[in-house]
Protein backbone atom coordinates (compact mmCIF):
# COMPACT_ATOMS: atom_id res chain seq x y z
CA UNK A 1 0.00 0.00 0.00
CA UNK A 2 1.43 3.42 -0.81
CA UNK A 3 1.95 6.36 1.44
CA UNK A 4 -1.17 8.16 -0.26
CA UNK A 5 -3.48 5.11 0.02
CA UNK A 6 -2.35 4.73 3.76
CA UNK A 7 -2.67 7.98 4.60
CA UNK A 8 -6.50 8.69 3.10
CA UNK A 9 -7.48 5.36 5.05
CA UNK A 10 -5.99 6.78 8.16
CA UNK A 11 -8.03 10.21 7.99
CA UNK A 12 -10.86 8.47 6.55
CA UNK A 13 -11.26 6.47 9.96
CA UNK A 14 -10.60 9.24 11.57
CA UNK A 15 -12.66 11.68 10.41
CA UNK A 16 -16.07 8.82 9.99
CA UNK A 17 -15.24 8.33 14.79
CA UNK A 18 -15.29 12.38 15.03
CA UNK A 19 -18.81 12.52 12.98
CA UNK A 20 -19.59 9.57 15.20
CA UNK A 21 -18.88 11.31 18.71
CA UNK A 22 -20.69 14.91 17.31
CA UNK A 23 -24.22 13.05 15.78
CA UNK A 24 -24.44 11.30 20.04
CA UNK A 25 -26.88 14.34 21.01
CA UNK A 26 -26.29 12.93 24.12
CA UNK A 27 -23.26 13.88 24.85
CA UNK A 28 -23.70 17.63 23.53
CA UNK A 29 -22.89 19.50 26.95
CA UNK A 30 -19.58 18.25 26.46
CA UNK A 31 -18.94 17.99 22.97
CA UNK A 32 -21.33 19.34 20.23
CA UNK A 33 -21.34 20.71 16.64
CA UNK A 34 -21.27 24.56 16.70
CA UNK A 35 -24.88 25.80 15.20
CA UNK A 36 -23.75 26.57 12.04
CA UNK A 37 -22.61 22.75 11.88
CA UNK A 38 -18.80 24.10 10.14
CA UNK A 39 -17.50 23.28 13.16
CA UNK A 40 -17.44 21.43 16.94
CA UNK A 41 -17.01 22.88 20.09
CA UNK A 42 -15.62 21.38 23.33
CA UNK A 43 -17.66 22.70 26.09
CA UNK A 44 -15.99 20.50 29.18
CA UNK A 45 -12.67 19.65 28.39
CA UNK A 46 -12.71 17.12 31.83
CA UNK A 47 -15.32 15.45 31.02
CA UNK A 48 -14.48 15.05 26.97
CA UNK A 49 -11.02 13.66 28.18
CA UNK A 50 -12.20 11.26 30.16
CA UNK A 51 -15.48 9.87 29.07
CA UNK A 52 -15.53 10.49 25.34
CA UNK A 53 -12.05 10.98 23.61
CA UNK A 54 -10.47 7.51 25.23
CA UNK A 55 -13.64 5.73 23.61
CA UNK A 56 -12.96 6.78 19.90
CA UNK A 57 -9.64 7.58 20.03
CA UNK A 58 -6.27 6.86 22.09
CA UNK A 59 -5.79 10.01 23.67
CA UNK A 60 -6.71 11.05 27.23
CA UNK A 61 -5.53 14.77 27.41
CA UNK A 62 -6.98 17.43 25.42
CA UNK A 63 -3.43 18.57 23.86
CA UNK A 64 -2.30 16.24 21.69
CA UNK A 65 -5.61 15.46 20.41
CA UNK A 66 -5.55 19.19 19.11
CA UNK A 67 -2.56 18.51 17.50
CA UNK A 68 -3.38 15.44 16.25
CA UNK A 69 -6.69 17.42 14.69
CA UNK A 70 -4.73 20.16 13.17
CA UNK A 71 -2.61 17.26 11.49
CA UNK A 72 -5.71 16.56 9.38
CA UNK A 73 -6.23 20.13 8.49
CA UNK A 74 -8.24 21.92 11.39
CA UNK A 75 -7.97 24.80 12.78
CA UNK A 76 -8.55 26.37 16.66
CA UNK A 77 -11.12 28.65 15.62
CA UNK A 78 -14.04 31.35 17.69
CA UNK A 79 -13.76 32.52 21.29
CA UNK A 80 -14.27 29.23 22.91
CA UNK A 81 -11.94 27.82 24.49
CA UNK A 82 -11.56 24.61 21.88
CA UNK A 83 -13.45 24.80 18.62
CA UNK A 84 -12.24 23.56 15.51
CA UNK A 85 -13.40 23.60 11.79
CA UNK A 86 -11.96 22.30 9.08
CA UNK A 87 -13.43 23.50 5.32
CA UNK A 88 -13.91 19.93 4.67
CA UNK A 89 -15.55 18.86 8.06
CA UNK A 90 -19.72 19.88 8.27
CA UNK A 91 -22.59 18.18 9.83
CA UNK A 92 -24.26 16.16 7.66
CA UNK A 93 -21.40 15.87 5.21
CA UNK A 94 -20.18 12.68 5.33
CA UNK A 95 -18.50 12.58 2.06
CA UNK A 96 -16.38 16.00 2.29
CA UNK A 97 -12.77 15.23 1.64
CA UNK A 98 -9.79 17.00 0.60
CA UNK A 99 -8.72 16.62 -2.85
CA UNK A 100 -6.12 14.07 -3.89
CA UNK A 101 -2.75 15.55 -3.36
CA UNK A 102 -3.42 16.18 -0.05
CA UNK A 103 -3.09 12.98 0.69
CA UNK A 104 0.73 12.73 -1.60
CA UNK A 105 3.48 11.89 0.38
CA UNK A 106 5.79 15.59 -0.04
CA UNK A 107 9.30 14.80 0.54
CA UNK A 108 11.40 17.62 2.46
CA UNK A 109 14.13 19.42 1.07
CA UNK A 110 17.41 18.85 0.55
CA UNK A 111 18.06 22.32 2.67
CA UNK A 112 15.48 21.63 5.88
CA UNK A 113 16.59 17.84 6.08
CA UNK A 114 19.98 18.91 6.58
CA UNK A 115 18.84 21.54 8.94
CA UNK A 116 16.61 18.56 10.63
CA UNK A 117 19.70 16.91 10.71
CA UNK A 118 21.19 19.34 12.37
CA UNK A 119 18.43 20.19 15.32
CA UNK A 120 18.61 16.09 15.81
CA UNK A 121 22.67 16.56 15.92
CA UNK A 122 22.47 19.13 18.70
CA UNK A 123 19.64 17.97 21.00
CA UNK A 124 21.24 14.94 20.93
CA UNK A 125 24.49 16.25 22.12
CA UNK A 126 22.66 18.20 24.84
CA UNK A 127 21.18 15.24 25.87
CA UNK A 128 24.58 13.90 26.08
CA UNK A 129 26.16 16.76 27.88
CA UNK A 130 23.10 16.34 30.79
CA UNK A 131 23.54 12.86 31.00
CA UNK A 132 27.42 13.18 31.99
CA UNK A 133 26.80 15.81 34.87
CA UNK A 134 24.15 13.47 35.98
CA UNK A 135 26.50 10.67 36.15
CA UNK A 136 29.38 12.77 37.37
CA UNK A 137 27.03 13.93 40.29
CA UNK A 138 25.81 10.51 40.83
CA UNK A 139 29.39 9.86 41.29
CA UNK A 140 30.34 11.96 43.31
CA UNK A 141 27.52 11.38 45.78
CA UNK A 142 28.72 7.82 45.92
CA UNK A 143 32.39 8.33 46.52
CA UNK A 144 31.13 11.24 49.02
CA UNK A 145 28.99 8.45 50.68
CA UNK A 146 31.83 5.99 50.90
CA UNK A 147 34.20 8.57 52.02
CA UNK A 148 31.43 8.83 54.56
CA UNK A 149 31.13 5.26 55.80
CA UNK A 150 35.26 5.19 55.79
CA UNK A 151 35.48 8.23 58.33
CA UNK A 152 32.26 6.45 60.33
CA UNK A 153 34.66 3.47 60.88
């Protein structure tokens, strides 16, 4: 299966569980389709995390199910606190979808996978650098401590 064929499955399933959780009317005082139906609105975050999200999706905190949303081309729209739309996400619509290349695989640059490549490079000597003092301090704790037990005897 190619990457474009993988991909439209993935939002496909994705995007037939969100219709799912917005057309159960009774769960609309925590999650519910905005009244122009272009859009959903999550009145009580709590409760959405904890009773509704874990049963259509795997996610159990609000924040990386918005980014996981934006992935598929919402946006954080209005004045409350989390409402989305997405131009091809409206009540009733089942068959909306974004058009074909949308769903082709774009490779990166040359120029921002070497800078990728780069970022990677440098966390991963940061990481590196933190590790050592952690060790160092670890060891010096336990040469402190044995110094410790030496005196003690």
């Amino acid at each position: 299966m190619d990457f474009a064929t993988s991909f439209k499955r993935r939002y496909d399933t994705f995007i037939r569980r969100l219709h799912q959780m917005l057309d159960d009317h009774s769960t609309d005082a925590i999650v519910s389709w905005s009244e122009s139906g272009k859009s959903f609105i999550v009145w009580n975050e709590s409760e959405f995390c904890r009773n509704i999200l874990p049963r259509f999706y795997l996610f159990v905190e609000m924040s990386p199910f918005a980014r996981h949303i934006r992935k598929w081309g919402f946006k954080k729209i209005g004045s409350e606190p989390w409402e989305f739309s997405s131009e091809y996400f409206v009540r009733g619509h089942h068959e909306l979808e974004p058009p074909p290349e949308a769903f082709e695989y774009q490779r990166p640059s040359k120029e921002v996978s070497a800078r990728n490549m780069e970022r990677m490079k440098e966390m991963a000597a940061a990481i590196r650098k933190r590790l050592a003092k952690k060790e160092a301090k670890r060891q010096a704790k336990k040469e402190a401590s044995l110094g410790h037990k030496e005196e003690t005897s």
